[in-house]
Protein backbone atom coordinates (compact mmCIF):
# COMPACT_ATOMS: atom_id res chain seq x y z
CA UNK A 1 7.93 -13.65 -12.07
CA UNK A 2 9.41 -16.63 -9.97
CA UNK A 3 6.94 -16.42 -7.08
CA UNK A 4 4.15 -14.36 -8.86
CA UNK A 5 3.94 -16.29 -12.28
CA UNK A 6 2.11 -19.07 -11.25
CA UNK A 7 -1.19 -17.18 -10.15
CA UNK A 8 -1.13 -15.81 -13.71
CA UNK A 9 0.83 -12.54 -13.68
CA UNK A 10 2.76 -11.60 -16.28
CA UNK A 11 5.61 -8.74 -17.24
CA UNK A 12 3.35 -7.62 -19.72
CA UNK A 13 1.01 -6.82 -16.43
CA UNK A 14 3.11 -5.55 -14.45
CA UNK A 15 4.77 -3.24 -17.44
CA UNK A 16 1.20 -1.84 -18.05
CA UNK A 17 0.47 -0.68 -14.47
CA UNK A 18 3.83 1.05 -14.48
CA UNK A 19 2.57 2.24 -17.59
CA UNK A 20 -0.48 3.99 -16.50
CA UNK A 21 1.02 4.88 -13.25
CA UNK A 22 3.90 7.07 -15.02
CA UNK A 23 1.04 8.68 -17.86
CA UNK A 24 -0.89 9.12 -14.59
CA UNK A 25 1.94 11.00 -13.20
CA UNK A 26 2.24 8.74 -9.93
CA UNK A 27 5.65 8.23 -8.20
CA UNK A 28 7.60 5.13 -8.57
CA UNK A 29 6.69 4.06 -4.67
CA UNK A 30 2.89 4.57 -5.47
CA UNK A 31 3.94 2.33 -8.40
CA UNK A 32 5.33 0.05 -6.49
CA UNK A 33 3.10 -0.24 -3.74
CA UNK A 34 -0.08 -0.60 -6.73
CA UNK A 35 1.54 -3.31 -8.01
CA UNK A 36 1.82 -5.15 -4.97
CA UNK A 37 -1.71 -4.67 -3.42
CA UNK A 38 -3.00 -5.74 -7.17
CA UNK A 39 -0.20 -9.18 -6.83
CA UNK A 40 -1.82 -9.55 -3.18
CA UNK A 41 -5.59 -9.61 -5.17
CA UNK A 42 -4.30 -11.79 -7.46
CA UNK A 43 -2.81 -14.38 -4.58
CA UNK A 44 -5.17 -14.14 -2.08
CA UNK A 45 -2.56 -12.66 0.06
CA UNK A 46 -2.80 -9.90 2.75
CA UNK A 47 -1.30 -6.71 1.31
CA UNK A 48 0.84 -5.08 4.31
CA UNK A 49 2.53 -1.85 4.21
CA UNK A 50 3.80 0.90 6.90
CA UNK A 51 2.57 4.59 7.16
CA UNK A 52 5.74 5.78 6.42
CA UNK A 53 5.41 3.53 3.01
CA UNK A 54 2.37 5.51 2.37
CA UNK A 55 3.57 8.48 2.83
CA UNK A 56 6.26 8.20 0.51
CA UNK A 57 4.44 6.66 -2.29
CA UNK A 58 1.95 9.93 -1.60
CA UNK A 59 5.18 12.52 -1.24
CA UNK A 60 4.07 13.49 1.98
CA UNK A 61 5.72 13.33 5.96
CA UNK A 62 4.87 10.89 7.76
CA UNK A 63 2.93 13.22 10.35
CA UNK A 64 0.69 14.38 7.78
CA UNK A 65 0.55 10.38 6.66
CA UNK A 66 -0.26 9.87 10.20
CA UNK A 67 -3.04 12.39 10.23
CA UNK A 68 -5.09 10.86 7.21
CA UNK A 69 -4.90 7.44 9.05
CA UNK A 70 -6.59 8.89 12.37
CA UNK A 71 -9.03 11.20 10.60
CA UNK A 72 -9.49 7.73 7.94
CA UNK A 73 -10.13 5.79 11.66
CA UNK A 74 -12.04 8.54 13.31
CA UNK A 75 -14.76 8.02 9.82
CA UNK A 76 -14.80 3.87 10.06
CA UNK A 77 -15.67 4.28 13.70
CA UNK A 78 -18.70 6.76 13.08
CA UNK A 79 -19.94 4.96 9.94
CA UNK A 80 -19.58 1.38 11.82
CA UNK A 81 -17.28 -0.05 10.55
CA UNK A 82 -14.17 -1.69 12.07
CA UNK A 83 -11.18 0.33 11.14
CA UNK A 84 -8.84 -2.35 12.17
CA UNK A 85 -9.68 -3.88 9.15
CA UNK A 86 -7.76 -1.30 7.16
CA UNK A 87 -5.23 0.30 9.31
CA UNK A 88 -3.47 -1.95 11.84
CA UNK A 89 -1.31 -0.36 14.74
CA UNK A 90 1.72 -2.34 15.25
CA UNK A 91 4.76 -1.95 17.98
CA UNK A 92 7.67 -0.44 16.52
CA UNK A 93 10.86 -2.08 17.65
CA UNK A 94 14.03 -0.36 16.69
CA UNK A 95 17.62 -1.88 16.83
CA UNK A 96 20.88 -0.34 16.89
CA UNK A 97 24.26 -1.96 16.54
């Protein structure tokens, strides 16, 4: 409510789409990942999340998560549209210490 509260959002708001989520029967990452792309609406800010996000809010593996993204692509590309605008491929950097 600290960063959010000045575009109008509310924990009345945010309690009712975790509401309808859970009546919905969604998981808590789907949830969570709802709320954010609605704050991101809201703001006017870019809402960014990983496949792997995804597929956990969707309680699937990644490689099936990864599948819907290229077959998603594969029908932006033959309608015309630019799939970049949805699905982004980023490097992966990994660290180990």
């Amino acid at each position: 409510m600290v960063n959010y509260g000045k575009y109008g959002i509310t924990e009345e708001m945010v309690n009712n789409v975790i509401d309808i989520g859970l009546e919905g029967g969604l998981t808590y990452e789907f949830i969570y990942y709802d709320i954010c792309r609605k704050i991101s609406e809201i703001t006017g800010e870019e809402f960014v999340c990983t496949s792997s996000d995804m597929a956990r809010a969707f309680n699937m593996s990644d490689d099936e998560m990864q599948k819907i993204i290229e077959e998603a692509r594969e029908e932006l590309i033959n309608s015309g549209e630019d799939p970049d605008k949805y699905f982004k491929e980023v490097p992966v950097q990994r660290f180990m210490m």
